[in-house]
N, C-alpha and C. Protein backbone atom coordinates (compact mmCIF):
# COMPACT_ATOMS: atom_id res chain seq x y z
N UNK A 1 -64.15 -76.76 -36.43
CA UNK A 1 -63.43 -77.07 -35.22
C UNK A 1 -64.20 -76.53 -34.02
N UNK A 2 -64.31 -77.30 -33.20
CA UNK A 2 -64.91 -77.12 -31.99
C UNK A 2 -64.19 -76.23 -30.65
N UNK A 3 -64.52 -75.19 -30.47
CA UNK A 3 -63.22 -74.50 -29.28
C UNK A 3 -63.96 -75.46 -28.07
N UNK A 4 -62.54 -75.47 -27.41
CA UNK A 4 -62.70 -76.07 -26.15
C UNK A 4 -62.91 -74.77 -25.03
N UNK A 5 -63.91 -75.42 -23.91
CA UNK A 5 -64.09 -74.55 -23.13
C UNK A 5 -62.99 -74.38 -21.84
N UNK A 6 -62.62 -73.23 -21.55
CA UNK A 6 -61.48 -72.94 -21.01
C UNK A 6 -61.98 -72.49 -19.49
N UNK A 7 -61.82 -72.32 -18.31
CA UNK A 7 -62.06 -71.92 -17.38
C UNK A 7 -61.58 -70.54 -17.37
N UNK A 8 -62.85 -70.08 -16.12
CA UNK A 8 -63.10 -68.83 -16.10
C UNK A 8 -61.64 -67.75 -15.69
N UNK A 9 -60.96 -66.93 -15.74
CA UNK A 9 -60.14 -66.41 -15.42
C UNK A 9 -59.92 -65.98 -13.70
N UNK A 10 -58.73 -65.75 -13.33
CA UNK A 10 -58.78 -66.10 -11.87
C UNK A 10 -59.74 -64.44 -11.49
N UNK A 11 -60.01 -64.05 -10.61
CA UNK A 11 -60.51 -62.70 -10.57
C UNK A 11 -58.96 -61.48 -10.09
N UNK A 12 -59.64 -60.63 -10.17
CA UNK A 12 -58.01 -59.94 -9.38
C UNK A 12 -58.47 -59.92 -8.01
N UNK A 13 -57.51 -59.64 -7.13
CA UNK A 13 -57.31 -59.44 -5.52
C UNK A 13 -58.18 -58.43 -5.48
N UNK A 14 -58.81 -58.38 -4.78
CA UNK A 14 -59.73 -57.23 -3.79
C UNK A 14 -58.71 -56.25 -3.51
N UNK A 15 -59.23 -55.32 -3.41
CA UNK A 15 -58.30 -54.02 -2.69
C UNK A 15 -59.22 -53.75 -1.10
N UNK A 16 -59.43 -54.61 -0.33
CA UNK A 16 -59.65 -54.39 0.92
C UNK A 16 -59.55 -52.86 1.54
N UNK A 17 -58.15 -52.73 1.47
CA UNK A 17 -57.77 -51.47 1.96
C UNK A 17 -58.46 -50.26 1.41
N UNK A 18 -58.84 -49.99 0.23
CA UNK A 18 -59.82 -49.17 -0.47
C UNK A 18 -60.83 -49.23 -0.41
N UNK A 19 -61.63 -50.14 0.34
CA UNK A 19 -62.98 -50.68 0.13
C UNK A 19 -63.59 -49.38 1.09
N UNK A 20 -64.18 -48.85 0.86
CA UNK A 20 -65.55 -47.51 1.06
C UNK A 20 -66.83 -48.36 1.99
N UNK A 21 -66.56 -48.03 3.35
CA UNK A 21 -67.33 -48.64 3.64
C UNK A 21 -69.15 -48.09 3.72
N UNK A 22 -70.20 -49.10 3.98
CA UNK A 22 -71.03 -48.66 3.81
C UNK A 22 -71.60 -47.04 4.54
N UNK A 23 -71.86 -46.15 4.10
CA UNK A 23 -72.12 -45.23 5.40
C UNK A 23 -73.33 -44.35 4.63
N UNK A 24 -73.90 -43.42 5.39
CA UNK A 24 -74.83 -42.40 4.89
C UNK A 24 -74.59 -41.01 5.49
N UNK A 25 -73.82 -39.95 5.20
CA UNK A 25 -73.86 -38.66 5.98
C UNK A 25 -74.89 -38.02 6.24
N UNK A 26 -75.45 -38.05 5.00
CA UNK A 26 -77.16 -37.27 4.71
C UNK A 26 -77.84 -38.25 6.27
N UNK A 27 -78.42 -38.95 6.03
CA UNK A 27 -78.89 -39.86 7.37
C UNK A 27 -78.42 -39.39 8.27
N UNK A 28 -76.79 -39.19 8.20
CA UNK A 28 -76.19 -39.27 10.02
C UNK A 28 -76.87 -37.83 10.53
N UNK A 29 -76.66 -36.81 9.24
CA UNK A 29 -76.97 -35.53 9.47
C UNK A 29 -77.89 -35.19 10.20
N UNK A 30 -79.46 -36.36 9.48
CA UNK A 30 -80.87 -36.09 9.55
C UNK A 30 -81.00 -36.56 11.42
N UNK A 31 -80.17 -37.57 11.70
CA UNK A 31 -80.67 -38.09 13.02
C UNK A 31 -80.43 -37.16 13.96
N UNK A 32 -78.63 -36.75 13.57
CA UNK A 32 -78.41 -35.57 14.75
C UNK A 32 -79.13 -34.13 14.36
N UNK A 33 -79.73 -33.75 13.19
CA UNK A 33 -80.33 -32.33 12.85
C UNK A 33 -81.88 -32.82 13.85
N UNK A 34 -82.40 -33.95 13.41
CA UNK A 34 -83.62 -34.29 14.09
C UNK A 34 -84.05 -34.05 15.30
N UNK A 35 -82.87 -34.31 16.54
CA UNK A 35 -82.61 -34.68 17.64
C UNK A 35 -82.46 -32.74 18.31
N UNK A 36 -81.51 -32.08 17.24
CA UNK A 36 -81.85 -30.96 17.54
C UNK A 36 -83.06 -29.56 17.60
N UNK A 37 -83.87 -30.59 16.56
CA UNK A 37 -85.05 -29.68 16.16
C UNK A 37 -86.08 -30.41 17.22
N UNK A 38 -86.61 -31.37 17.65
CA UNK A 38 -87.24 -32.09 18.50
C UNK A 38 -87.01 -32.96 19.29
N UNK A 39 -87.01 -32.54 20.83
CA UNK A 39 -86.81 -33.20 22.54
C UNK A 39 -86.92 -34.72 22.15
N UNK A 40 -87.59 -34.92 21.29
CA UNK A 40 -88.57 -36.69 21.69
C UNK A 40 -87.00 -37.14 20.93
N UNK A 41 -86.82 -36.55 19.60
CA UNK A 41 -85.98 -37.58 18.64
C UNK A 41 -84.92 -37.64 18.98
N UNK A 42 -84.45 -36.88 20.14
CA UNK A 42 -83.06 -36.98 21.00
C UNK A 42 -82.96 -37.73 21.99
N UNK A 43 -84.30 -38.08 22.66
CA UNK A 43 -84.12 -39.11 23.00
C UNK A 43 -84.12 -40.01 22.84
N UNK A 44 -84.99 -40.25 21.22
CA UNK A 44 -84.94 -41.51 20.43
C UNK A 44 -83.74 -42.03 20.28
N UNK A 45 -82.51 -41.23 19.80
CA UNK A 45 -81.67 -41.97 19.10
C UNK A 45 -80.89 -42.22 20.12
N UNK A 46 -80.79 -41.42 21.73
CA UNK A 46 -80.00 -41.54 23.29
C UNK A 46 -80.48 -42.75 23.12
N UNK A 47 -81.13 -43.52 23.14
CA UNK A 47 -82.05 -44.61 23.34
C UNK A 47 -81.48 -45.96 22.66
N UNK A 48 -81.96 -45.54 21.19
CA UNK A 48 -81.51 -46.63 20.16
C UNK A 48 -80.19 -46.94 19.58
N UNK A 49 -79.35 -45.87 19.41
CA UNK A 49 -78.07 -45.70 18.63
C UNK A 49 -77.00 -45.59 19.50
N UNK A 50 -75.91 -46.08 19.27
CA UNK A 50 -74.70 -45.91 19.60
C UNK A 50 -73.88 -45.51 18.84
N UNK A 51 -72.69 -44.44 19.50
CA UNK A 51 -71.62 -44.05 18.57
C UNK A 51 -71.02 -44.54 17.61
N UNK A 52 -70.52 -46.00 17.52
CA UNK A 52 -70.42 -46.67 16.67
C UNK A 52 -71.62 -46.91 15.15
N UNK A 53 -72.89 -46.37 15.80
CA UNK A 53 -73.70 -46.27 14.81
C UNK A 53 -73.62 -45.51 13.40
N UNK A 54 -72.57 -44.58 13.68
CA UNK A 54 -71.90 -43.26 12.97
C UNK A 54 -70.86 -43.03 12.21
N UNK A 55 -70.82 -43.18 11.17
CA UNK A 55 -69.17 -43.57 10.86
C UNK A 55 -68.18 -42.29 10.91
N UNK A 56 -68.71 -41.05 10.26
CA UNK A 56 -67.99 -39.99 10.65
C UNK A 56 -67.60 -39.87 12.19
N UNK A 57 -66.60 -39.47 12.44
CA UNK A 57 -65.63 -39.38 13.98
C UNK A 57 -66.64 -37.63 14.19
N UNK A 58 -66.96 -36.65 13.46
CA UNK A 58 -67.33 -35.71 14.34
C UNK A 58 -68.76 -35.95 14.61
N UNK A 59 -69.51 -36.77 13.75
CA UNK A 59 -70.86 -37.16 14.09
C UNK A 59 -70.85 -38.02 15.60
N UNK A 60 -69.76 -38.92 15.33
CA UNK A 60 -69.62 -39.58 17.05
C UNK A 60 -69.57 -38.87 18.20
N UNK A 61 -68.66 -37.87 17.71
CA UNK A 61 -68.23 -36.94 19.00
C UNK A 61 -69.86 -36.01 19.48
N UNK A 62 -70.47 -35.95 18.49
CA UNK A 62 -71.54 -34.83 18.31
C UNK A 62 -72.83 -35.86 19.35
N UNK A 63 -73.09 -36.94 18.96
CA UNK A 63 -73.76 -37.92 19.83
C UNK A 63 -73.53 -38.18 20.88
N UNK A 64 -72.52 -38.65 21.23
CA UNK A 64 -71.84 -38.41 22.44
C UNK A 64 -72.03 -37.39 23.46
N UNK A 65 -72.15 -36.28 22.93
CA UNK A 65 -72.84 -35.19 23.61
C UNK A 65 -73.85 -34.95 23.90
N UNK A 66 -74.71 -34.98 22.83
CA UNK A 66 -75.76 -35.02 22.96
C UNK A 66 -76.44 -36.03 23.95
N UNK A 67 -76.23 -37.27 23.61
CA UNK A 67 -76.42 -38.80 24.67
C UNK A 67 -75.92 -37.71 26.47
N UNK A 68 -74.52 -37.49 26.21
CA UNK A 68 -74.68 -36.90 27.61
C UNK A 68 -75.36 -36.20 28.41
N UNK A 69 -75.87 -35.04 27.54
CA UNK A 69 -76.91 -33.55 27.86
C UNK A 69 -78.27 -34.52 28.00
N UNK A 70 -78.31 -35.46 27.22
CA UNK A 70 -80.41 -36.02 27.70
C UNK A 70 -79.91 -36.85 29.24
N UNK A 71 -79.20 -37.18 29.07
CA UNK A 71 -78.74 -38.12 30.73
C UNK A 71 -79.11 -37.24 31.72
N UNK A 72 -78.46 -36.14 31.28
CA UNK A 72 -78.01 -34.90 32.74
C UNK A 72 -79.41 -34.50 32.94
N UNK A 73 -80.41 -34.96 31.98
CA UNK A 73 -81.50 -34.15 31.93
C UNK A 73 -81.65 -32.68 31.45
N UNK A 74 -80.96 -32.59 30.43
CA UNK A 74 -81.18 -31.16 29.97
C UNK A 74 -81.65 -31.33 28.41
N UNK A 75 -82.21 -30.23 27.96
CA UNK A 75 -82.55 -30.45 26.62
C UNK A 75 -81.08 -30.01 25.54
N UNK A 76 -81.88 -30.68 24.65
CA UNK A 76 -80.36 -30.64 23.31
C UNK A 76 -80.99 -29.69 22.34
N UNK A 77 -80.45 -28.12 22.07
CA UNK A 77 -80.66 -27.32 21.19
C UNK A 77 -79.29 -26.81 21.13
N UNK A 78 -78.90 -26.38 20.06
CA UNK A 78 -77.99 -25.62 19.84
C UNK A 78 -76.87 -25.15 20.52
N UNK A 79 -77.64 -24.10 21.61
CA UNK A 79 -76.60 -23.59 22.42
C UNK A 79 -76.26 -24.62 23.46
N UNK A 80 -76.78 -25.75 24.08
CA UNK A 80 -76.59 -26.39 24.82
C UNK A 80 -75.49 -27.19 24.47
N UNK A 81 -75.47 -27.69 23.09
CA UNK A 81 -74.85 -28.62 22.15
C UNK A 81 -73.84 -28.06 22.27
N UNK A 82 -73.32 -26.51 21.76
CA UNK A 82 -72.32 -26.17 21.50
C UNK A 82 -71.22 -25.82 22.91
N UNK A 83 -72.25 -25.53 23.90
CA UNK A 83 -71.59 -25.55 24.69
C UNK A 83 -70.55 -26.49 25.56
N UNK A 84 -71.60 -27.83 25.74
CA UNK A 84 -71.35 -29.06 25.69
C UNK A 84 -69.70 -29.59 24.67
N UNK A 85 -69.89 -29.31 23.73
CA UNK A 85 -68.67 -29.63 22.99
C UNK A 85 -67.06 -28.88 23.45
N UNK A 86 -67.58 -27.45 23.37
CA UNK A 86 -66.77 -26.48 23.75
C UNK A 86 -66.08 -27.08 25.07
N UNK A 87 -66.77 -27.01 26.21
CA UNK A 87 -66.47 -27.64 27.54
C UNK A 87 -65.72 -29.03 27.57
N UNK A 88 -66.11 -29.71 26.53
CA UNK A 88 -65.28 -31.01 25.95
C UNK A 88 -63.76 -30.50 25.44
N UNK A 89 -63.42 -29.71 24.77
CA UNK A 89 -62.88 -29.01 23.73
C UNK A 89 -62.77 -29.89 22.53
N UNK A 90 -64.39 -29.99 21.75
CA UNK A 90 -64.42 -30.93 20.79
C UNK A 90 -65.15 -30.23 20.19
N UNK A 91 -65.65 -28.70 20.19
CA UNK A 91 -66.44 -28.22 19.35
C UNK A 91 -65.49 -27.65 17.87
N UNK A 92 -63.84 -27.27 17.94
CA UNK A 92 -63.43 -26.93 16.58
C UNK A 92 -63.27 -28.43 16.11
N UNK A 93 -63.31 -29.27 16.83
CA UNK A 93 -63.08 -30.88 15.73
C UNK A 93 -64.29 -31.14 14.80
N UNK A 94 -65.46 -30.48 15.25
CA UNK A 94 -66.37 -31.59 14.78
C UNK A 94 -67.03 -30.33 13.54
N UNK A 95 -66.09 -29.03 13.66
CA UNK A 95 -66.77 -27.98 12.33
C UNK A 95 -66.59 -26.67 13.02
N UNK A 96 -66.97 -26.78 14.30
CA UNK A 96 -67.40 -25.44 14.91
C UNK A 96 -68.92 -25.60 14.81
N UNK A 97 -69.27 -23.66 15.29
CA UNK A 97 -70.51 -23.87 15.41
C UNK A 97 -71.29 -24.06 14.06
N UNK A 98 -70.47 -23.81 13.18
CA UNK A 98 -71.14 -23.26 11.69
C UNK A 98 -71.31 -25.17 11.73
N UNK A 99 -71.03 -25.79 11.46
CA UNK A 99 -71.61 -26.97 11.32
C UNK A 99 -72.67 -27.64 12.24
N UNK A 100 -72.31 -27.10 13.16
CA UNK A 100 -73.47 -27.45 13.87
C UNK A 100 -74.85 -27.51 13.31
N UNK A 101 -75.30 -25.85 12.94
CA UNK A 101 -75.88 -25.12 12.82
C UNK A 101 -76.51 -25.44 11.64
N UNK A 102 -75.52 -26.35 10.73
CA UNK A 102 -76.29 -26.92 9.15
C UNK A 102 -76.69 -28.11 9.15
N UNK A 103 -76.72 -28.38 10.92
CA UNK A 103 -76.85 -30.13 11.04
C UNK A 103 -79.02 -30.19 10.63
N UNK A 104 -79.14 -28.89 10.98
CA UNK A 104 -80.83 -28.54 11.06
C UNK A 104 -81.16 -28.15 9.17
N UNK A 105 -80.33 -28.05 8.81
CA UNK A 105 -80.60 -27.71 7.30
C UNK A 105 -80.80 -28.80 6.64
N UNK A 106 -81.86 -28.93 5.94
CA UNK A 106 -82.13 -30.19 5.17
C UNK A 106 -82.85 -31.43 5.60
N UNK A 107 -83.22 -31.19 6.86
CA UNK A 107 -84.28 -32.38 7.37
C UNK A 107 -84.87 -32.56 6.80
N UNK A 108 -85.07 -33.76 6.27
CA UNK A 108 -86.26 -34.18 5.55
C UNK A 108 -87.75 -33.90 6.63
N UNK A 109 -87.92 -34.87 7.91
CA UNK A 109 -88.44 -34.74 9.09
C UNK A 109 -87.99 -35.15 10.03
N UNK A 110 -88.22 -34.51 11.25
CA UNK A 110 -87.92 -34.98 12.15
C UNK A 110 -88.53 -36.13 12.94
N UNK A 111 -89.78 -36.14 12.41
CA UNK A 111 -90.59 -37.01 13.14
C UNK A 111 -90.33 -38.54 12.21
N UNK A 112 -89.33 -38.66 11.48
CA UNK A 112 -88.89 -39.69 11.11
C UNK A 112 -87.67 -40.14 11.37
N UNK A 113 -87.16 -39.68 12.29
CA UNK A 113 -85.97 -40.07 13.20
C UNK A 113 -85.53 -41.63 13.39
N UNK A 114 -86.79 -42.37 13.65
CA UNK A 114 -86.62 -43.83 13.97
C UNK A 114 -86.38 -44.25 12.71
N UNK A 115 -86.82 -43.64 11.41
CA UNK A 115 -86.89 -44.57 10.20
C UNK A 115 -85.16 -44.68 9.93
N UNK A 116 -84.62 -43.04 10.16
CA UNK A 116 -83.19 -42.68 10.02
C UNK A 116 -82.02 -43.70 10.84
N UNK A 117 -82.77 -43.67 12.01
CA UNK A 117 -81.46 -44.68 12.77
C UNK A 117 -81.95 -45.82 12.73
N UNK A 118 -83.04 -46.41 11.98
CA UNK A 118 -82.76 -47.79 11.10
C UNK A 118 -82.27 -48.34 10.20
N UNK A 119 -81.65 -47.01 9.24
CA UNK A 119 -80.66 -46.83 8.19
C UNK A 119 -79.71 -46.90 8.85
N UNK A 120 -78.94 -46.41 10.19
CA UNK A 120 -77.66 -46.39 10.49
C UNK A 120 -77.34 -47.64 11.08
N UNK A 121 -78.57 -48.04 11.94
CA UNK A 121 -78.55 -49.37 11.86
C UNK A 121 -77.66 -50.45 11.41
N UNK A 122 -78.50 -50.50 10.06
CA UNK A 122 -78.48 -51.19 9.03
C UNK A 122 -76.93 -51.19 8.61
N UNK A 123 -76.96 -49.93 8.75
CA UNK A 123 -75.45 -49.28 7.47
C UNK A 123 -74.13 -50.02 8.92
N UNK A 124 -74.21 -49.71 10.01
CA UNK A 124 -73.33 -50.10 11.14
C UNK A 124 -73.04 -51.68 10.79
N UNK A 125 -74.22 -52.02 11.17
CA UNK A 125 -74.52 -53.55 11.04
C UNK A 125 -73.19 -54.46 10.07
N UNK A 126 -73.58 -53.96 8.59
CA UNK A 126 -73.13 -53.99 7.17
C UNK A 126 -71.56 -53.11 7.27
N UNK A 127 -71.35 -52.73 8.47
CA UNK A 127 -69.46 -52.27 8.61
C UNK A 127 -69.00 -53.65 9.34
N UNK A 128 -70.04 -53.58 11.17
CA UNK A 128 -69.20 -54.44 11.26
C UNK A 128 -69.28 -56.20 10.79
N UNK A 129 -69.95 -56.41 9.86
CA UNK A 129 -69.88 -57.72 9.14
C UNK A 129 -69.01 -57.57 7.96
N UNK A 130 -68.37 -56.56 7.96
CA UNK A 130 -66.86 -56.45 6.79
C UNK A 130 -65.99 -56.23 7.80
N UNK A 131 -65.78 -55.78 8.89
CA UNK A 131 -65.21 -55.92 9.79
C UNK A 131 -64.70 -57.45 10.41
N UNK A 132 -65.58 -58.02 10.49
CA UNK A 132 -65.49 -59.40 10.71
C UNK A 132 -64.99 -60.62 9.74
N UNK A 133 -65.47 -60.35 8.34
CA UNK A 133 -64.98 -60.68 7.10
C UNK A 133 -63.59 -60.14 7.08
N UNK A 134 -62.99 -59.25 7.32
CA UNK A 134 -61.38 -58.96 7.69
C UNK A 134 -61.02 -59.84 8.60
N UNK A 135 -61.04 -59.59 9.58
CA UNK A 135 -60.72 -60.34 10.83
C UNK A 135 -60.70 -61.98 10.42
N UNK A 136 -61.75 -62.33 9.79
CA UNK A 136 -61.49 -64.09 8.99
C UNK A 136 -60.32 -64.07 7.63
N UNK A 137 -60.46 -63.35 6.85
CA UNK A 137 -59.70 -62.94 6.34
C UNK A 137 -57.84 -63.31 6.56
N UNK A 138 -57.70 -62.11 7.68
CA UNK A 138 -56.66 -61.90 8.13
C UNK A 138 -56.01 -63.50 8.71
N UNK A 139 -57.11 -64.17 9.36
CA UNK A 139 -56.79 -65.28 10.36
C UNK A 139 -56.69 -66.61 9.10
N UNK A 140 -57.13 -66.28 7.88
CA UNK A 140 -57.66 -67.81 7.34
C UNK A 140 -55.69 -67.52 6.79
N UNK A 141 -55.17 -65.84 5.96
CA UNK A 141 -54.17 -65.46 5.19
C UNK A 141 -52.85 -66.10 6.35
N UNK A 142 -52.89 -65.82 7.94
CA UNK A 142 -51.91 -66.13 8.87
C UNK A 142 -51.43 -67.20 8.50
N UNK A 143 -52.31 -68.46 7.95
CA UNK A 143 -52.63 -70.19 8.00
C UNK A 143 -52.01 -70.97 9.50
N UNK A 144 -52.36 -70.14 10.45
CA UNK A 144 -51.77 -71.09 12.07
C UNK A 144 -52.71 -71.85 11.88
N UNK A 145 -54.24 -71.80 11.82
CA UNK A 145 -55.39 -72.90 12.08
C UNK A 145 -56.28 -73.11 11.05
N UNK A 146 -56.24 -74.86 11.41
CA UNK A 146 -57.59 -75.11 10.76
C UNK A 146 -58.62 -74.42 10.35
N UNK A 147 -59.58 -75.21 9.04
CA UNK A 147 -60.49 -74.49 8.56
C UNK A 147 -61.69 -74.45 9.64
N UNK A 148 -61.42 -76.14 10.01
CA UNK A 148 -62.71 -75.99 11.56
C UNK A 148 -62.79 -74.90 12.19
N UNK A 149 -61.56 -74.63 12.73
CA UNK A 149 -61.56 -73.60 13.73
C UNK A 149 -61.81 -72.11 13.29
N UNK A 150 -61.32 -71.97 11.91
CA UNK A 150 -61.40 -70.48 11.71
C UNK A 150 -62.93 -70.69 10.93
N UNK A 151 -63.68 -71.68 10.91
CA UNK A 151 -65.27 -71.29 10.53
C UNK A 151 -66.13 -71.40 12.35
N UNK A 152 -65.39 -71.88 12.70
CA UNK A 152 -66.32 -72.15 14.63
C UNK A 152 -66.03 -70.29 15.13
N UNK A 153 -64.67 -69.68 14.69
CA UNK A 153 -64.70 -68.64 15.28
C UNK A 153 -65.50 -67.73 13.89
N UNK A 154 -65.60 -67.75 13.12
CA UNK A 154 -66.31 -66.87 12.37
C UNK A 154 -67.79 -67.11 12.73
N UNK A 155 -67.96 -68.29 12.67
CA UNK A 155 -69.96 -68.30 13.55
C UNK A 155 -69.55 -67.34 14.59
N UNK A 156 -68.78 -67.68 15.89
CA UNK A 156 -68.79 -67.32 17.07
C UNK A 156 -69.05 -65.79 17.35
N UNK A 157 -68.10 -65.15 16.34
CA UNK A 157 -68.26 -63.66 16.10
C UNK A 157 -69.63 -63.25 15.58
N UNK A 158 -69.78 -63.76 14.52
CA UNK A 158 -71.92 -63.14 13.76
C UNK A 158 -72.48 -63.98 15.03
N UNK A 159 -72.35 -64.56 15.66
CA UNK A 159 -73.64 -64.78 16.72
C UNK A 159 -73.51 -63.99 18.12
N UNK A 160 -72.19 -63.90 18.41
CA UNK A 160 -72.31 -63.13 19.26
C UNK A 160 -72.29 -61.26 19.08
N UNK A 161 -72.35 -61.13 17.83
CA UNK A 161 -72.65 -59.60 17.64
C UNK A 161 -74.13 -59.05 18.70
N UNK A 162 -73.99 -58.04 18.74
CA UNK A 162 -75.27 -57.36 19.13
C UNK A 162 -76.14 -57.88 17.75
N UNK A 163 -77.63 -57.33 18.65
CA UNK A 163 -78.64 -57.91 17.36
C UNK A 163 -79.62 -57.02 17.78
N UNK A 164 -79.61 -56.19 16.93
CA UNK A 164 -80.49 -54.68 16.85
C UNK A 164 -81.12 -55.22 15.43
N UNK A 165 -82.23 -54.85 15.23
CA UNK A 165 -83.10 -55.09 13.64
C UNK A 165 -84.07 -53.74 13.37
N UNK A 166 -83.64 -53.52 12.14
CA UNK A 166 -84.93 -52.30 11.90
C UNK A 166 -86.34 -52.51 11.62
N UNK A 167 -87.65 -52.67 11.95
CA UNK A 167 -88.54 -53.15 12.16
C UNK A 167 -89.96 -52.11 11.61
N UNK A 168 -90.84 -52.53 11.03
CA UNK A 168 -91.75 -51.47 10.77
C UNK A 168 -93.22 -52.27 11.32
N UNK A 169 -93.83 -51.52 12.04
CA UNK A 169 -95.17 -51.96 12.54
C UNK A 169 -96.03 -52.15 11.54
N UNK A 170 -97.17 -52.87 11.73
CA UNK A 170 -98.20 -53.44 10.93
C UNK A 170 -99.18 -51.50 10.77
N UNK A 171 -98.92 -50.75 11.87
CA UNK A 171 -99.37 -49.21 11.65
C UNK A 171 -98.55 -48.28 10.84
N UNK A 172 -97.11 -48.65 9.99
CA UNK A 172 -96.24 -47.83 9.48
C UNK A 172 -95.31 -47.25 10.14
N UNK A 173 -95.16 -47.60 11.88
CA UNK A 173 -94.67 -46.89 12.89
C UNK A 173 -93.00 -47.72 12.65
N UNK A 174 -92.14 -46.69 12.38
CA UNK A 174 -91.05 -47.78 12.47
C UNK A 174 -90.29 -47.57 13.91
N UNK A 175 -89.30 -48.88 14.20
CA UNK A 175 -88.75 -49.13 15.70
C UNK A 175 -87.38 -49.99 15.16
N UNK A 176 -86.53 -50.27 16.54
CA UNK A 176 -85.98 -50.85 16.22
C UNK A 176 -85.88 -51.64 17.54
N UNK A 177 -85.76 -52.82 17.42
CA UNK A 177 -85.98 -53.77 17.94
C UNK A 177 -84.67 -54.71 18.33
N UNK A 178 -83.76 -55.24 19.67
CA UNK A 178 -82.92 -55.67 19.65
C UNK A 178 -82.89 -56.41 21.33
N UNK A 179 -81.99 -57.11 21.46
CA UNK A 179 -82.18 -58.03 22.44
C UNK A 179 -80.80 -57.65 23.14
């Protein structure tokens, strides 16, 4: 007897709500430990990265500061940092100083800063395109509109995202590159 072939089983529902989004602490660590051990890589990432780049909320807050202190023109070490927060009153949110202080522990290098916030990049990037995948999601589950419309606004959203790319020179020099 010949079994007949049966179709594949339905899958189960996603658990959305559980879904872990992409992130790297070690990375987030290395950019803001980087930035504190060397002038240039603080301004690298003032430069390239945005808070949103960060998924931890005290790493945001911690950039944020930092981004402020290179504006004002001052350098970003430690005591500047902490002070900076304090004056915020955001330095017990984000650890105190003791975290601060381990943000410098474990650098791989500093002088690889750019390679790091091409990982966060990347990792941001890859939130908000699940971010957006919700948002279609949510709009296709409502059923008010057409499929036209809810694929014209899902282009509309990935094209109009920012468009930052992590990029490595033909010299090994990495950058990131965005319009």
């Amino acid at each position: 007897m010949v079994k007949k072939a049966t179709a594949l089983p339905k899958p189960p529902a996603r658990d959305i709500e559980g879904l872990i989004l992409p992130h790297s602490v070690q990375v987030e660590r290395s950019t803001l430990g980087a930035a504190l051990i060397q002038s240039s890589a603080a301004d690298y990432i003032a430069d390239h990265l945005t808070p949103a780049d960060y998924f931890r909320r005290a790493h945001r807050v911690i950039f944020e500061a930092m981004v402020e202190l290179r504006r004002a023109g001052a350098e970003v070490d430690l005591l500047t940092l902490q002070t900076a927060l304090k004056k915020r009153k955001k330095l017990d949110d984000i650890g105190g100083p003791v975290y601060l202080t381990g943000l410098t522990d474990g650098v791989p290098r500093s002088s690889n800063v750019a390679h790091y916030a091409g990982i966060l990049k990347d990792l941001s990037a890859k939130r908000a395109l699940i971010g957006y995948a919700n948002q279609t999601l949510d709009l296709v589950a409502a059923g008010e509109h057409g499929s036209e419309r809810l694929i014209a606004d899902a282009d509309r959203r990935l094209i109009e995202r920012p468009r930052r790319r992590y990029t490595t020179t033909s010299s090994g020099e990495s950058s990131i590159a965005g319009n």
